[in-house]
C-alpha atoms as a PDB file:
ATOM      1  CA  UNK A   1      90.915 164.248  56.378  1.00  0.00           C
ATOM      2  CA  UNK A   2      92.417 160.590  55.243  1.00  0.00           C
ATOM      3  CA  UNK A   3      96.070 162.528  55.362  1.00  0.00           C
ATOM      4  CA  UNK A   4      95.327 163.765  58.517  1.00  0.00           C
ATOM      5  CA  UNK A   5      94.733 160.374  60.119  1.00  0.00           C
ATOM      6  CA  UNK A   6      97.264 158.428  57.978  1.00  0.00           C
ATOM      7  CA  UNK A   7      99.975 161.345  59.770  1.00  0.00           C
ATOM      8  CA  UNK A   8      98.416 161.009  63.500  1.00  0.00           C
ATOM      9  CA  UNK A   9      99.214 157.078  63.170  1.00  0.00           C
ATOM     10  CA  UNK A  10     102.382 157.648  61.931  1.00  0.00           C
ATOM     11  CA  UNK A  11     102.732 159.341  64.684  1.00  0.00           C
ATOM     12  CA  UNK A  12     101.527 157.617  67.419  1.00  0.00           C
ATOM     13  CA  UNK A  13     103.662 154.620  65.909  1.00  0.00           C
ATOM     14  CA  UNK A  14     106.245 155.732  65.939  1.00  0.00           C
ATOM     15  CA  UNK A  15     105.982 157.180  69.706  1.00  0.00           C
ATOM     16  CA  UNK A  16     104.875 153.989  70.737  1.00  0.00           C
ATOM     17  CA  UNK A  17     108.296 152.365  68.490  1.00  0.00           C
ATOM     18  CA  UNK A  18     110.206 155.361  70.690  1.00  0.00           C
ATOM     19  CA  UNK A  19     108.920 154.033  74.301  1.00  0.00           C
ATOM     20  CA  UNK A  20     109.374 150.017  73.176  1.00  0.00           C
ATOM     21  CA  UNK A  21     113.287 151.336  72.577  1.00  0.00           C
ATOM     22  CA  UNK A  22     113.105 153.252  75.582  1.00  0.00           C
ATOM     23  CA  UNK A  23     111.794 150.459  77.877  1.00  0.00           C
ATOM     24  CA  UNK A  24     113.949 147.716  75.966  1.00  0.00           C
ATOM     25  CA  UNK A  25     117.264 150.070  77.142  1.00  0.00           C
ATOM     26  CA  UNK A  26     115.935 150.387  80.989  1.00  0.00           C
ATOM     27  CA  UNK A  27     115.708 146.778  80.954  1.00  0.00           C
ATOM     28  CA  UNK A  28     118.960 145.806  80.041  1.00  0.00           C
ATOM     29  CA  UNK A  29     120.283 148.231  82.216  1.00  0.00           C
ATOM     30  CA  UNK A  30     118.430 146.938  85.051  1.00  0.00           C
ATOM     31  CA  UNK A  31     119.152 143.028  84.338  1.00  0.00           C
ATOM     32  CA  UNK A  32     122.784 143.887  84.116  1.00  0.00           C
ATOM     33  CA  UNK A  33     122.921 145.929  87.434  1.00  0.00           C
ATOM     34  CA  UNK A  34     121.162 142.891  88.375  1.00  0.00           C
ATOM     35  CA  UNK A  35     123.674 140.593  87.609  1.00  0.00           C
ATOM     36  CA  UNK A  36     126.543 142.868  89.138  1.00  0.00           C
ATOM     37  CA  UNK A  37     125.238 142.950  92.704  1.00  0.00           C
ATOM     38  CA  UNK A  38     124.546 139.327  91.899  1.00  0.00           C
ATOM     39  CA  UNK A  39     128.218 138.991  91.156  1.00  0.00           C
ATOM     40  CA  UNK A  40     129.792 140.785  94.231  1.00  0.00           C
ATOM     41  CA  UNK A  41     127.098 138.890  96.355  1.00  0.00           C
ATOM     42  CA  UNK A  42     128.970 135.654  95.652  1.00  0.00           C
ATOM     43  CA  UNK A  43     132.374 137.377  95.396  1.00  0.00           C
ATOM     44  CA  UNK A  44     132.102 138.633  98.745  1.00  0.00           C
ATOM     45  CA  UNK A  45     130.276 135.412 100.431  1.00  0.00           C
ATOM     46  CA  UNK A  46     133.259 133.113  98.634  1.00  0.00           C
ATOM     47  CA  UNK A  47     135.515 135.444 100.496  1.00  0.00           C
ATOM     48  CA  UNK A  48     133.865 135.391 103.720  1.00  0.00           C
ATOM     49  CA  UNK A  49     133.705 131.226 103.366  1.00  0.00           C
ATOM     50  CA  UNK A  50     137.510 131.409 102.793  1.00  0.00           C
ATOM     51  CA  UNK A  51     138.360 133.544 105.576  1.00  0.00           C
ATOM     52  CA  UNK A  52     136.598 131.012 107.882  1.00  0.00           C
ATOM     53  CA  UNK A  53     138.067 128.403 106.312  1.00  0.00           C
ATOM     54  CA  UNK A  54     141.348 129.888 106.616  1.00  0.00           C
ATOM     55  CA  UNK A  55     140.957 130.768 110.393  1.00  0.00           C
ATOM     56  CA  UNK A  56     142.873 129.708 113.130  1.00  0.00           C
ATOM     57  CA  UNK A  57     141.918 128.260 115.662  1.00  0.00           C
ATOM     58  CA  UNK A  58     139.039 125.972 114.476  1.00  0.00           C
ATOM     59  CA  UNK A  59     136.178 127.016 116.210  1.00  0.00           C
ATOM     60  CA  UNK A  60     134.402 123.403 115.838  1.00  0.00           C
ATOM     61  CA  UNK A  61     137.194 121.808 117.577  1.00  0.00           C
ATOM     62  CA  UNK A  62     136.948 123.360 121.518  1.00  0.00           C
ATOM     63  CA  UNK A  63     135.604 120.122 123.048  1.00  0.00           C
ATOM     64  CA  UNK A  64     138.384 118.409 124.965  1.00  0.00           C
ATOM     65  CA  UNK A  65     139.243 115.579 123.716  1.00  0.00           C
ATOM     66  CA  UNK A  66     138.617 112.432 125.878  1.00  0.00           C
ATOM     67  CA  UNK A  67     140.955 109.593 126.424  1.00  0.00           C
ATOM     68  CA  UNK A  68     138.957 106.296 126.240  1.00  0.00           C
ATOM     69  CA  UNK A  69     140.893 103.580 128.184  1.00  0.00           C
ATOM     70  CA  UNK A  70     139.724  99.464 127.636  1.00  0.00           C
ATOM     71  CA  UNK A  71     140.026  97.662 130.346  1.00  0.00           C
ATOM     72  CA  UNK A  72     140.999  94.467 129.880  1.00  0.00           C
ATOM     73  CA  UNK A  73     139.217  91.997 131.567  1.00  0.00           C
ATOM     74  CA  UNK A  74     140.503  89.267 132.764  1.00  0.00           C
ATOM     75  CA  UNK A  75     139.317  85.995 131.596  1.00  0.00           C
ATOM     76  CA  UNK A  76     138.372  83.191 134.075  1.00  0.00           C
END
């Protein structure tokens, strides 16, 4: 009976040993999809800041620019 039980916790460890392994794996796999799509995120939003950097004509600058004229006054 002692064998018996010393052999089911073998067991059991080591199935439990099997799923740490397993679960370890998935979450390096997830953490370094992760950190792709984290990658092109920034890739393709420096890309996008460029290209409006880059553009022509500035959209900031539409407001006509206005000619401020001193008068001179004359002194008395």
């Amino acid at each position: 009976m002692v064998n018996f039980i010393a052999k089911t916790f073998k067991k059991i460890r080591s199935f439990i040993s099997e799923i740490r392994k397993q679960i370890n794996e998935i979450t390096s796999e997830i953490s370094d999809t992760t950190d792709d799509i984290e990658e092109t995120f920034h890739d393709k939003i420096e890309k996008l800041r460029l290209e409006i950097d880059n553009s022509e004509p500035d959209f900031f600058d539409i407001t006509p620019k206005l000619k401020i004229e001193k008068k001179h006054h004359k002194k008395k």
